[in-house]
PDB file of N, CA and C in Angstrom:
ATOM      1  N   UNK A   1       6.721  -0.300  -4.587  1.00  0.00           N
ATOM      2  CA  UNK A   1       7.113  -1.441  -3.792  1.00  0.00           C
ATOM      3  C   UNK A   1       6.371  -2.681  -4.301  1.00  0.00           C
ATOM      4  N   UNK A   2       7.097  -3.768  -4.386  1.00  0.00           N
ATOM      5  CA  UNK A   2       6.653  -4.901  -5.307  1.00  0.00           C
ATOM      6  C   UNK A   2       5.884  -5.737  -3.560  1.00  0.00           C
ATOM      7  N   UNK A   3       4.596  -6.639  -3.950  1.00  0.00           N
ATOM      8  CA  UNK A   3       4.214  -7.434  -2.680  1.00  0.00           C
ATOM      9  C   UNK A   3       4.145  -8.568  -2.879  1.00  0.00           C
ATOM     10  N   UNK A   4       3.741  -8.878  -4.615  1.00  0.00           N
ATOM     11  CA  UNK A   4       3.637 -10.124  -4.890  1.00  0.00           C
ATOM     12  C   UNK A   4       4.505 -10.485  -6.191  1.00  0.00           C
ATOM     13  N   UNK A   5       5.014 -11.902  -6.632  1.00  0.00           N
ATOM     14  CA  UNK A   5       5.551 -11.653  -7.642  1.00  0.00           C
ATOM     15  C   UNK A   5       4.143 -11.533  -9.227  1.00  0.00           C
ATOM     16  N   UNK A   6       3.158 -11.325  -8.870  1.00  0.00           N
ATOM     17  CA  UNK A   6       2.552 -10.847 -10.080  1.00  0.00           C
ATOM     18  C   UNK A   6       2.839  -9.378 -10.265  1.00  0.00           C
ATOM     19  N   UNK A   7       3.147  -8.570  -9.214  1.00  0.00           N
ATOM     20  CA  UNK A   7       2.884  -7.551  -9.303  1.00  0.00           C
ATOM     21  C   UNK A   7       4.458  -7.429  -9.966  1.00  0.00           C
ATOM     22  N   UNK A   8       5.704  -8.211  -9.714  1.00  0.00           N
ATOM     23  CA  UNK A   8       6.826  -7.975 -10.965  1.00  0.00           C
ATOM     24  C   UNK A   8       6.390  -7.970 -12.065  1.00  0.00           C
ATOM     25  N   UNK A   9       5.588  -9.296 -12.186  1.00  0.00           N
ATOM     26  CA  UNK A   9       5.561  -9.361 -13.418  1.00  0.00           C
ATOM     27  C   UNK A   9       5.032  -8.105 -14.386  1.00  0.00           C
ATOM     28  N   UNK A  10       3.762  -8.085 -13.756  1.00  0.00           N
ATOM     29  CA  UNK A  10       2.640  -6.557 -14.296  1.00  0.00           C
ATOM     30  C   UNK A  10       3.605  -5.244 -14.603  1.00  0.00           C
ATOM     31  N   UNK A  11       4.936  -5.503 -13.653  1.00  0.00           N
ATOM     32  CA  UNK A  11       5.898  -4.152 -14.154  1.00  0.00           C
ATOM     33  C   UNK A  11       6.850  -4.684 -15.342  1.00  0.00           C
ATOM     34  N   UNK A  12       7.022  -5.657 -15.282  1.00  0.00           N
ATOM     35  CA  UNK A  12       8.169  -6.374 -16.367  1.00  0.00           C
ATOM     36  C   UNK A  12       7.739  -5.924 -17.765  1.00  0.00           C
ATOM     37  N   UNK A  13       6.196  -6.600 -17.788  1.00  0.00           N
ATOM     38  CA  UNK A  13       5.407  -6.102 -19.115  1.00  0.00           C
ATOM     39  C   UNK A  13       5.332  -4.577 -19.029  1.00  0.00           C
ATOM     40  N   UNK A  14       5.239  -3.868 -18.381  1.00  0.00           N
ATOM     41  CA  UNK A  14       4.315  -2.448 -18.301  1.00  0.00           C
ATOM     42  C   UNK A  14       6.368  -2.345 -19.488  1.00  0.00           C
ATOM     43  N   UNK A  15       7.142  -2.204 -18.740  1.00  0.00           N
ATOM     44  CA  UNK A  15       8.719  -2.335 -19.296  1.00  0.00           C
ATOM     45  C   UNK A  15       9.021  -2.791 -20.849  1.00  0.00           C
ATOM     46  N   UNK A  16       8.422  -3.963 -21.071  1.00  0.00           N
ATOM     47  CA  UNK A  16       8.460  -4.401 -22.259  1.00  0.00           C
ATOM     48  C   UNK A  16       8.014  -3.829 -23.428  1.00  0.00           C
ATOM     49  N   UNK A  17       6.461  -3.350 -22.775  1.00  0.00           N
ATOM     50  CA  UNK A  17       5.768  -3.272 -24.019  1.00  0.00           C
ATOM     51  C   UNK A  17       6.017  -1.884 -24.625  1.00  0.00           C
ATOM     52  N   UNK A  18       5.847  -2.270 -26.548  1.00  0.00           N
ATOM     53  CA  UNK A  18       6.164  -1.129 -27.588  1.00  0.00           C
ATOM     54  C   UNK A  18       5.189  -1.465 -27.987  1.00  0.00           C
ATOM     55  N   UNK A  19       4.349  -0.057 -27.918  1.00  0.00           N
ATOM     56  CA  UNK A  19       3.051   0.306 -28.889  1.00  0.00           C
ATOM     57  C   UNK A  19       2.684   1.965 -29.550  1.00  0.00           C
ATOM     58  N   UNK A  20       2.013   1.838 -30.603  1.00  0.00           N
ATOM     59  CA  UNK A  20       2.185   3.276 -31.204  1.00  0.00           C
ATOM     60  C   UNK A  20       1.277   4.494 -29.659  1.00  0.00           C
ATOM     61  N   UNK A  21       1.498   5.471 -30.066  1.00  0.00           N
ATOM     62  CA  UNK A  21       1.038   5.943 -29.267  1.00  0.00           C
ATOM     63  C   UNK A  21      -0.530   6.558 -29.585  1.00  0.00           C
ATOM     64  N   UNK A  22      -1.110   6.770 -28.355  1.00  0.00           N
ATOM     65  CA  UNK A  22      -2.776   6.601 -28.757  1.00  0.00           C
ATOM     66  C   UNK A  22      -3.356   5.157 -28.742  1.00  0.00           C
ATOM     67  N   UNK A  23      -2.410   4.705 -28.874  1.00  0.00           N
ATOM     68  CA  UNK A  23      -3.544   2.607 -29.138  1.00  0.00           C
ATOM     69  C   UNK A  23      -2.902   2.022 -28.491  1.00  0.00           C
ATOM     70  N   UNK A  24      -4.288   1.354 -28.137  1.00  0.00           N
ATOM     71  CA  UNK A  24      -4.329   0.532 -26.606  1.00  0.00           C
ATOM     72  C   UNK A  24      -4.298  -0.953 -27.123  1.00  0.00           C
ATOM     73  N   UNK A  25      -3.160  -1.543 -26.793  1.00  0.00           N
ATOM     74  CA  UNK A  25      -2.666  -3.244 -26.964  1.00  0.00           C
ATOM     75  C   UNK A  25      -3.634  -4.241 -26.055  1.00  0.00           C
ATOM     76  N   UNK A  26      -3.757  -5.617 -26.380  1.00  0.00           N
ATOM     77  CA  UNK A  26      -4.492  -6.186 -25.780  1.00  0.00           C
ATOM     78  C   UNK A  26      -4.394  -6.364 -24.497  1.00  0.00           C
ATOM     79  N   UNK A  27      -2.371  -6.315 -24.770  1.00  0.00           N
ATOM     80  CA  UNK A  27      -2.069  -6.214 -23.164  1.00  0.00           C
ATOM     81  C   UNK A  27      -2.135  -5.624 -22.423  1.00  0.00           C
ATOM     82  N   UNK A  28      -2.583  -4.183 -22.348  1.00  0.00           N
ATOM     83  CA  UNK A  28      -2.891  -3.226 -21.386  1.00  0.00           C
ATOM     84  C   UNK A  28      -4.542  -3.333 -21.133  1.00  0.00           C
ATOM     85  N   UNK A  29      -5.253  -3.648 -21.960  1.00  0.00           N
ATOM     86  CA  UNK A  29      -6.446  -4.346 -21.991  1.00  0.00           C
ATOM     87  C   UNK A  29      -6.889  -4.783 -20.784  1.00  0.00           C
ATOM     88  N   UNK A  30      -6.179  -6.177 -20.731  1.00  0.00           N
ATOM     89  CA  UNK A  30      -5.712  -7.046 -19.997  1.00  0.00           C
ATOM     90  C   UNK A  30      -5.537  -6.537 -18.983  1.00  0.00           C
ATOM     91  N   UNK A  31      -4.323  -5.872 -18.600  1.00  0.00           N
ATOM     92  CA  UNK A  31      -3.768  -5.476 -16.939  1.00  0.00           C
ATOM     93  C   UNK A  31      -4.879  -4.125 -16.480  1.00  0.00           C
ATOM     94  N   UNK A  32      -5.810  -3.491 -17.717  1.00  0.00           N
ATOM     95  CA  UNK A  32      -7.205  -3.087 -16.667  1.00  0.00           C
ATOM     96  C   UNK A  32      -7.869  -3.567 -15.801  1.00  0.00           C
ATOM     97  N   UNK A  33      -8.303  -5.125 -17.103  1.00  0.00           N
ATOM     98  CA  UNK A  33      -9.685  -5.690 -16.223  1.00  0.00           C
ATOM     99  C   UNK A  33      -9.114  -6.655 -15.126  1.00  0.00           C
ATOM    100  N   UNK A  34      -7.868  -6.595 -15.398  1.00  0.00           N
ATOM    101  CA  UNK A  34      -7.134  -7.206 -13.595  1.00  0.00           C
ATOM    102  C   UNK A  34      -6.602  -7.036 -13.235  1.00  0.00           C
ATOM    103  N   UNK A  35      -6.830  -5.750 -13.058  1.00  0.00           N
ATOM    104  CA  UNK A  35      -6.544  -4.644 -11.800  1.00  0.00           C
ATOM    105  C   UNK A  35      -7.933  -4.323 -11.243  1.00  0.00           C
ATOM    106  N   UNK A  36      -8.575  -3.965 -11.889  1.00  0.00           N
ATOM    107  CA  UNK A  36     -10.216  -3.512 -11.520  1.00  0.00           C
ATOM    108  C   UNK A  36     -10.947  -4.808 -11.143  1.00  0.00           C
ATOM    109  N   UNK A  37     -10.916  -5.941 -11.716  1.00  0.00           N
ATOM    110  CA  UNK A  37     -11.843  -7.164 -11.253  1.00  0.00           C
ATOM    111  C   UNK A  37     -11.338  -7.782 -10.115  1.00  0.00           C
ATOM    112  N   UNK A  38     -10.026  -8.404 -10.546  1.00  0.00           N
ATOM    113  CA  UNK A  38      -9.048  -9.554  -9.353  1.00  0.00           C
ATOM    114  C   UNK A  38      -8.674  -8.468  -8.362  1.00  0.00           C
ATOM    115  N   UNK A  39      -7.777  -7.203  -8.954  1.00  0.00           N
ATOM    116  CA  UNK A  39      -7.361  -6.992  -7.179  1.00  0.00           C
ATOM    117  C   UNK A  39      -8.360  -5.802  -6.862  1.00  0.00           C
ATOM    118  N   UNK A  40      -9.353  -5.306  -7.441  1.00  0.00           N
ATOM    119  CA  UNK A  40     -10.210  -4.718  -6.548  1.00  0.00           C
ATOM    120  C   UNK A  40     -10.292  -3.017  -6.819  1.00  0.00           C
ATOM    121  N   UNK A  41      -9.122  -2.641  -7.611  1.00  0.00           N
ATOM    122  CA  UNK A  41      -9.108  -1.048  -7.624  1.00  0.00           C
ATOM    123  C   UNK A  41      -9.754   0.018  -8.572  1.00  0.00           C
ATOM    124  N   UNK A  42      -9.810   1.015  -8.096  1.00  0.00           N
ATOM    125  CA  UNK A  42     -10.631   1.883  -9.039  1.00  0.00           C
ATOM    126  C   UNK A  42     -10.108   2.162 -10.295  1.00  0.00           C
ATOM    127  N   UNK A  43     -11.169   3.076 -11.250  1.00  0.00           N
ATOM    128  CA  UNK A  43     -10.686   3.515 -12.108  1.00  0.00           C
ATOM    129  C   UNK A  43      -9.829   4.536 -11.958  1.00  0.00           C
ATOM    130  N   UNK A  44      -9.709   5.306 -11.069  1.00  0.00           N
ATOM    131  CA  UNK A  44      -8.524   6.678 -11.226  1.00  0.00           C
ATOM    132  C   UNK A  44      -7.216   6.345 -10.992  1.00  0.00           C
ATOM    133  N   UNK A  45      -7.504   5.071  -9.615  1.00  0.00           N
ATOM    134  CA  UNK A  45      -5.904   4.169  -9.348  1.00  0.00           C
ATOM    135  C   UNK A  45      -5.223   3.993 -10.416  1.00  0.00           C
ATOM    136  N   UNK A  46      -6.217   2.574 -10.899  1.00  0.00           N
ATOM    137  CA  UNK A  46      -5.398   2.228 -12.231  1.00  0.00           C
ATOM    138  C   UNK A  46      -5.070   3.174 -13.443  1.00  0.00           C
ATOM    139  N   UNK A  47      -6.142   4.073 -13.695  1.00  0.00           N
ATOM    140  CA  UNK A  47      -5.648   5.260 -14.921  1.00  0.00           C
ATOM    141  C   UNK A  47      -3.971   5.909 -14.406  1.00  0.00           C
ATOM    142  N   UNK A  48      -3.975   6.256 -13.011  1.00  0.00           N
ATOM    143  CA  UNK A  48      -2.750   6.596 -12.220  1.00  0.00           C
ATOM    144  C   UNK A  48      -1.685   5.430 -12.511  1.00  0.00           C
ATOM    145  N   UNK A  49      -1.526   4.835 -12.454  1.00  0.00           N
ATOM    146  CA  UNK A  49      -0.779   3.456 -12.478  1.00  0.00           C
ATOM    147  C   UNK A  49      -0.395   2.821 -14.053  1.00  0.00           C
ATOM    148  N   UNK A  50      -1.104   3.216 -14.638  1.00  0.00           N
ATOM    149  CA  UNK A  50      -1.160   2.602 -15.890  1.00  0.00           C
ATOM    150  C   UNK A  50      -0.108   3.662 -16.997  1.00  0.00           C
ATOM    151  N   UNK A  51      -0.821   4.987 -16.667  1.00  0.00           N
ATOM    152  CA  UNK A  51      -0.719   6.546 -16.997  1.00  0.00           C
ATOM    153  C   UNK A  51      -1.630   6.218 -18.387  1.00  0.00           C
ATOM    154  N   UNK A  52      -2.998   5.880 -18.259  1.00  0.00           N
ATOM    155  CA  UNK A  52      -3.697   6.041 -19.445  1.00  0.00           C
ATOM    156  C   UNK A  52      -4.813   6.966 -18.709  1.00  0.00           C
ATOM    157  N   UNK A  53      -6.039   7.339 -19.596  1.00  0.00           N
ATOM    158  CA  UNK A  53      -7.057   8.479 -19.242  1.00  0.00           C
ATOM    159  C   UNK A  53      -7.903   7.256 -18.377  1.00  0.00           C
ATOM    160  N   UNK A  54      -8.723   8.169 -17.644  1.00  0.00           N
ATOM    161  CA  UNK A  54     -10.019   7.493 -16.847  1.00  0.00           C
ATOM    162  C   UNK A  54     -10.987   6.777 -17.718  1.00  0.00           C
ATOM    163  N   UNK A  55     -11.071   7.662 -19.055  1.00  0.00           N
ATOM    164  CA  UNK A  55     -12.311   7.354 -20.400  1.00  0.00           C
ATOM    165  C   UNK A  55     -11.710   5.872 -20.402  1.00  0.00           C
ATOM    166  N   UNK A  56     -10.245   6.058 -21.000  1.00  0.00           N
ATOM    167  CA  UNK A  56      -9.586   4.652 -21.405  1.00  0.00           C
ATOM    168  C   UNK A  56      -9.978   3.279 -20.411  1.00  0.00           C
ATOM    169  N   UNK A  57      -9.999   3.306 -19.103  1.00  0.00           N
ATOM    170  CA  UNK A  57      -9.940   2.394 -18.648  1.00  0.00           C
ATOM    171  C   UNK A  57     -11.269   1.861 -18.149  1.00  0.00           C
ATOM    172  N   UNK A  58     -12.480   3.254 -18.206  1.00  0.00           N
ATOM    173  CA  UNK A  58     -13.805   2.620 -18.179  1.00  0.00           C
ATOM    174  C   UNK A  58     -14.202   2.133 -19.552  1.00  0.00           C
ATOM    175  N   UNK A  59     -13.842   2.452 -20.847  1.00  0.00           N
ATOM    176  CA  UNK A  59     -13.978   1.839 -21.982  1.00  0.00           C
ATOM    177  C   UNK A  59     -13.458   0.017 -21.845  1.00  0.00           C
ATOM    178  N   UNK A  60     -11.925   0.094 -21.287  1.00  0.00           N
ATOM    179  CA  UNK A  60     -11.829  -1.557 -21.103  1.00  0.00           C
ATOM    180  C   UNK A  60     -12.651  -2.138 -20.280  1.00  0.00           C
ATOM    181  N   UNK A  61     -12.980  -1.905 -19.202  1.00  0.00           N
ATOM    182  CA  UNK A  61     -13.945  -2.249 -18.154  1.00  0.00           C
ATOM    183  C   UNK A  61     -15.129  -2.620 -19.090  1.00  0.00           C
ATOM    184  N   UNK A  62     -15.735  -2.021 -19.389  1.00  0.00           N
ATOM    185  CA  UNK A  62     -17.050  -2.109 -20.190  1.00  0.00           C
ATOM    186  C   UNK A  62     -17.131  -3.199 -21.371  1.00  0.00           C
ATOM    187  N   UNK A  63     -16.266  -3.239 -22.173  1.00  0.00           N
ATOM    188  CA  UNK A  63     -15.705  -3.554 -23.180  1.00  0.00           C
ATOM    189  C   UNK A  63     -16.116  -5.519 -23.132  1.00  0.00           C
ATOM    190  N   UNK A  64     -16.003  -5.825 -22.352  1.00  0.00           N
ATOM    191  CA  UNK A  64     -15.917  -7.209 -21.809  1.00  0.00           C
ATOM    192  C   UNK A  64     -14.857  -8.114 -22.682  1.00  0.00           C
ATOM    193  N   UNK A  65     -14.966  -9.361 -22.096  1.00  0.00           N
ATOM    194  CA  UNK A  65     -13.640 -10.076 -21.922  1.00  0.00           C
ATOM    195  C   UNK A  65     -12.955  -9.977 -23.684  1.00  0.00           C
ATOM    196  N   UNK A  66     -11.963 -10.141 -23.724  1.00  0.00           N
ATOM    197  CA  UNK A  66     -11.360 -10.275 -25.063  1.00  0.00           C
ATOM    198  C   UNK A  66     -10.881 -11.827 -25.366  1.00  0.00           C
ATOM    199  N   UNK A  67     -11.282 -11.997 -26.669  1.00  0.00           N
ATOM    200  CA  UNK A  67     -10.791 -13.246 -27.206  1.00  0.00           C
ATOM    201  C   UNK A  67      -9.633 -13.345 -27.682  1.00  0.00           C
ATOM    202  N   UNK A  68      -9.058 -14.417 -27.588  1.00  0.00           N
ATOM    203  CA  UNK A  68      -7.992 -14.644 -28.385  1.00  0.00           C
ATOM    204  C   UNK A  68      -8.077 -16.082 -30.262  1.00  0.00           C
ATOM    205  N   UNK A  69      -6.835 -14.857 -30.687  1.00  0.00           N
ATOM    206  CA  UNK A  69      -7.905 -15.222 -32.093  1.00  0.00           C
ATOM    207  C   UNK A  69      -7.432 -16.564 -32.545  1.00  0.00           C
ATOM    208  N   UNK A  70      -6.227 -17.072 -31.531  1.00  0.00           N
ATOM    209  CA  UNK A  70      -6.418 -18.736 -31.579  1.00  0.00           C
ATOM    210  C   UNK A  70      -7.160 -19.944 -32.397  1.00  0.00           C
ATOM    211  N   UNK A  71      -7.955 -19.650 -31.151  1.00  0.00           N
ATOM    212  CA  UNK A  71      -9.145 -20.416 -30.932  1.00  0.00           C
ATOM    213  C   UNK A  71     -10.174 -20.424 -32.398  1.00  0.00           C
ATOM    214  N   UNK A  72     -10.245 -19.339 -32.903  1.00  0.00           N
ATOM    215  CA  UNK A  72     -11.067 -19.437 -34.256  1.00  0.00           C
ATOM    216  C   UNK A  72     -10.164 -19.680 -35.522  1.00  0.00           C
ATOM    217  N   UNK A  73      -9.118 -19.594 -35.500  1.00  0.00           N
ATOM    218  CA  UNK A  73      -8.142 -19.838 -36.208  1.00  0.00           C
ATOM    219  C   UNK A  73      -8.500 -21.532 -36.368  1.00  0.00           C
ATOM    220  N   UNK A  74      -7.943 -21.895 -35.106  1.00  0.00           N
ATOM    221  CA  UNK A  74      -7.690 -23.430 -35.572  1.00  0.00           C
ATOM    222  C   UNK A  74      -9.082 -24.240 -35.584  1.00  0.00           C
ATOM    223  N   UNK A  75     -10.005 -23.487 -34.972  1.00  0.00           N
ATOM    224  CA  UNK A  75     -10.892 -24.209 -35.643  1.00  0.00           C
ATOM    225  C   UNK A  75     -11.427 -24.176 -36.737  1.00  0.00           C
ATOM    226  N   UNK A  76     -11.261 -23.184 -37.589  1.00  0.00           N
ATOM    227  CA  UNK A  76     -11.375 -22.735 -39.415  1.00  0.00           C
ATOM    228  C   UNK A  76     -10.786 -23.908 -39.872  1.00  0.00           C
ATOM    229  N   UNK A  77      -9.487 -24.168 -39.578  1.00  0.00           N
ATOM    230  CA  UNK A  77      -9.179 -25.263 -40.212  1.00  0.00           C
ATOM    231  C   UNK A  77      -9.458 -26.671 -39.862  1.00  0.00           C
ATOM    232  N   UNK A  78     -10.127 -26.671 -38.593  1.00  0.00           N
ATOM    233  CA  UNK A  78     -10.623 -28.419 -38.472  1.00  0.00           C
ATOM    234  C   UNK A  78     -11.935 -28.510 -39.234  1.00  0.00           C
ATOM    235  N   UNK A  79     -12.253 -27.743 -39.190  1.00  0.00           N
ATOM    236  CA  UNK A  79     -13.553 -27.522 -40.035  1.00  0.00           C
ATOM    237  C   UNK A  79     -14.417 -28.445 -39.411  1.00  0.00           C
ATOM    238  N   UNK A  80     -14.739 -29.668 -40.269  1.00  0.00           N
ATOM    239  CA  UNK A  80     -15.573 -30.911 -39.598  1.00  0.00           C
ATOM    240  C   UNK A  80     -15.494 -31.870 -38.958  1.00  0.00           C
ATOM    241  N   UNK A  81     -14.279 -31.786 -38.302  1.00  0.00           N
ATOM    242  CA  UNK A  81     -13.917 -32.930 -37.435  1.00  0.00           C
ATOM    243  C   UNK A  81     -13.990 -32.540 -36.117  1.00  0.00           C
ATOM    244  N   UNK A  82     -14.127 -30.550 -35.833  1.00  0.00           N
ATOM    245  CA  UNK A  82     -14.121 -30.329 -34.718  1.00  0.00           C
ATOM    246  C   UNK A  82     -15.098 -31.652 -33.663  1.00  0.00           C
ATOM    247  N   UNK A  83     -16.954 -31.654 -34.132  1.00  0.00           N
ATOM    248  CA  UNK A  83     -17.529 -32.631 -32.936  1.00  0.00           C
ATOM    249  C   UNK A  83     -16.833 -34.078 -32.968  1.00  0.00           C
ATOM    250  N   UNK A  84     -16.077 -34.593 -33.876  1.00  0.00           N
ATOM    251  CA  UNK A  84     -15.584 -36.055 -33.698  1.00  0.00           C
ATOM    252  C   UNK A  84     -14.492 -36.086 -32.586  1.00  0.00           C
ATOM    253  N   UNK A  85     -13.864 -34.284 -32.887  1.00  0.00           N
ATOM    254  CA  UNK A  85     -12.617 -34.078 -31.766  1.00  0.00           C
ATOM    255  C   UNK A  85     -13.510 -34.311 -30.289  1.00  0.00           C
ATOM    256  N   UNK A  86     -14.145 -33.405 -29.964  1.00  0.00           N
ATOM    257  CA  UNK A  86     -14.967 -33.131 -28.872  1.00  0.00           C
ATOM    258  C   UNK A  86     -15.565 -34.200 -28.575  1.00  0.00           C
ATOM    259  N   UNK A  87     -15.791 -35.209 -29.323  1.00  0.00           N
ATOM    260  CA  UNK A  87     -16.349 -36.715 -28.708  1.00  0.00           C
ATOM    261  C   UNK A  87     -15.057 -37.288 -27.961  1.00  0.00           C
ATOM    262  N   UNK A  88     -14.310 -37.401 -28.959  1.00  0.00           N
ATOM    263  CA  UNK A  88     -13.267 -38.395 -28.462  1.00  0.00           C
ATOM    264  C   UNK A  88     -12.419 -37.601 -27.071  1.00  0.00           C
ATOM    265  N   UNK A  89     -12.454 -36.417 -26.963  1.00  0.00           N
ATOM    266  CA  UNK A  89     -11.515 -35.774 -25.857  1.00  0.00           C
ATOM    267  C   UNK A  89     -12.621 -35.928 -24.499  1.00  0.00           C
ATOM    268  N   UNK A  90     -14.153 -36.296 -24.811  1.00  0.00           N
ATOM    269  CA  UNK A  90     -14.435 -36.077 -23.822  1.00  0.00           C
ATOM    270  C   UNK A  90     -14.491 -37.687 -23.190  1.00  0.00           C
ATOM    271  N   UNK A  91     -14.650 -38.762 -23.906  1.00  0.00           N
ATOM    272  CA  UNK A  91     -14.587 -40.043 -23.607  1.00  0.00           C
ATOM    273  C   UNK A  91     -13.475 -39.742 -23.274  1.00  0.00           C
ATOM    274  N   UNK A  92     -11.988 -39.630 -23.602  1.00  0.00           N
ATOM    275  CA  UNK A  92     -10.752 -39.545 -23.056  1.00  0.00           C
ATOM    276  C   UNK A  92     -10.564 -39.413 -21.628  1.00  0.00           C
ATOM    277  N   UNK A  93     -11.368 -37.953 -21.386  1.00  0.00           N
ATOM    278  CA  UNK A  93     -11.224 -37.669 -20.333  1.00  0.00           C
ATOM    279  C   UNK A  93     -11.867 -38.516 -18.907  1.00  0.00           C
ATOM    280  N   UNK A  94     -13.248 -39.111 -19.451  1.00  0.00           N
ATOM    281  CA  UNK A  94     -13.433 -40.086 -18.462  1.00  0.00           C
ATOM    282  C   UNK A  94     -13.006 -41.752 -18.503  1.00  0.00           C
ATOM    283  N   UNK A  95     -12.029 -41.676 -19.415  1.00  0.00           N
ATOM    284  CA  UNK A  95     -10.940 -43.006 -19.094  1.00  0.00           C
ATOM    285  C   UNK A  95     -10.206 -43.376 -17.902  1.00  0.00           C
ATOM    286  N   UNK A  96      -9.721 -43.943 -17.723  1.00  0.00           N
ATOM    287  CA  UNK A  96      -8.519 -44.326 -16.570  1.00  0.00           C
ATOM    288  C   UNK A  96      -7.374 -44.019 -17.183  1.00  0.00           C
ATOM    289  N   UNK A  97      -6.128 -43.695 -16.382  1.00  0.00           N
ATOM    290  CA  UNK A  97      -5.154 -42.952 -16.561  1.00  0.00           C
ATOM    291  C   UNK A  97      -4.741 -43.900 -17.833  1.00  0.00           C
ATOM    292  N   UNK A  98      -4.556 -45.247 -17.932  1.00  0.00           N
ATOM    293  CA  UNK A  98      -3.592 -46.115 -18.509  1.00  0.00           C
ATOM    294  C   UNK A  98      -4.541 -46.537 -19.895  1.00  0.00           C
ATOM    295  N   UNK A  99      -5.837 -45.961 -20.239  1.00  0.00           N
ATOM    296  CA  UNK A  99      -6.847 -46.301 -20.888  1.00  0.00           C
ATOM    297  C   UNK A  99      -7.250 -45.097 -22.023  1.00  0.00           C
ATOM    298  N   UNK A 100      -6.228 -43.906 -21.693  1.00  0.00           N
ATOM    299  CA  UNK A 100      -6.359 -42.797 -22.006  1.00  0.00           C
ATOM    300  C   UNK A 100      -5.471 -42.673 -23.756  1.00  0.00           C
ATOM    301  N   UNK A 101      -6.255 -41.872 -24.642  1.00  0.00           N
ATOM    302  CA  UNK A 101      -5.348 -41.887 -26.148  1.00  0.00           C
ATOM    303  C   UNK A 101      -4.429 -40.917 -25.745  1.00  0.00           C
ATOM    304  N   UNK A 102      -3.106 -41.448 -25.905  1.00  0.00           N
ATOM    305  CA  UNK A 102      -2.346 -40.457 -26.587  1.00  0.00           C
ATOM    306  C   UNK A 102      -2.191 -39.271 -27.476  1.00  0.00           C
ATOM    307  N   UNK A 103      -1.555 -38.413 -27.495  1.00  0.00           N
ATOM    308  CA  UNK A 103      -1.590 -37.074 -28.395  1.00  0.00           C
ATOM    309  C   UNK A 103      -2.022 -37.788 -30.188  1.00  0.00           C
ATOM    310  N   UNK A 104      -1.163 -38.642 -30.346  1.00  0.00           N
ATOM    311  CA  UNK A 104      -0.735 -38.739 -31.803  1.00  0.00           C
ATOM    312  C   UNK A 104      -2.309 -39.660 -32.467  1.00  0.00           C
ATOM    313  N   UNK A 105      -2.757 -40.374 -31.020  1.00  0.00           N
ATOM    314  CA  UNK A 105      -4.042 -41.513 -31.747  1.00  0.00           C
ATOM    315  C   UNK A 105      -4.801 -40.621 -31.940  1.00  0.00           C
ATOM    316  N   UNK A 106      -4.949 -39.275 -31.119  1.00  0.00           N
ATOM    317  CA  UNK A 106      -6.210 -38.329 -31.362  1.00  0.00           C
ATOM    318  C   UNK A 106      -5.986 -37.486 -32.733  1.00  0.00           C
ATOM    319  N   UNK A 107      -4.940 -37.314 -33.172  1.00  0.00           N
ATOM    320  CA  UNK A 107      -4.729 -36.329 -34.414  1.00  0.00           C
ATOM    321  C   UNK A 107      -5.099 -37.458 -35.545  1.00  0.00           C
ATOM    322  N   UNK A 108      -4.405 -38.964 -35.413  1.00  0.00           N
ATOM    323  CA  UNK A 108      -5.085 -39.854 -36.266  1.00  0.00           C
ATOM    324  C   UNK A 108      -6.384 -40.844 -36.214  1.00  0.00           C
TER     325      UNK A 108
END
């Protein structure tokens, strides 16, 4: 029985996802540590719910948060402009709405 629409969603994906078998995707990762942190439930629930082992889901638990590889990506390539970025976004941010750079002045 669905209560919230996250909890569609959490089935939509559980639906979606194709992974080899034995290996654990980031996204199931994911719908451990929030199930166990945000809504509160145990490990046997969620191993029940998930249909992965108990080991599996105290390993994600433990495991702590996962990165996404984004974030190091694009900063490899700003290389040295990242602190000039981080200056200017943070003056930005304490501008006034009408005082504020645009997307395109900050890339140039």
């Amino acid at each position: 029985m669905l209560t919230t629409p996250a909890d569609a969603i959490v089935l939509l994906s559980v639906a979606t996802e194709v992974a080899e078998p034995g290996m654990m995707t980031v996204e199931t990762i994911g719908r451990i540590r929030r199930e166990h942190f945000v809504k509160g439930k145990g490990i046997r629930r969620i191993a029940e719910n998930l249909k992965v082992l108990r080991q599996t889901v105290r390993k994600a638990i433990a495991a702590g948060g996962t990165e996404s590889r984004e974030t190091h990506e694009g900063l490899a390539q700003l290389g040295a402009f990242v602190a000039r970025l981080e200056e200017l976004l943070t003056a930005n941010a304490e501008r006034s709405r009408r005082e504020r750079l645009i997307w395109r002045q900050v890339f140039e």
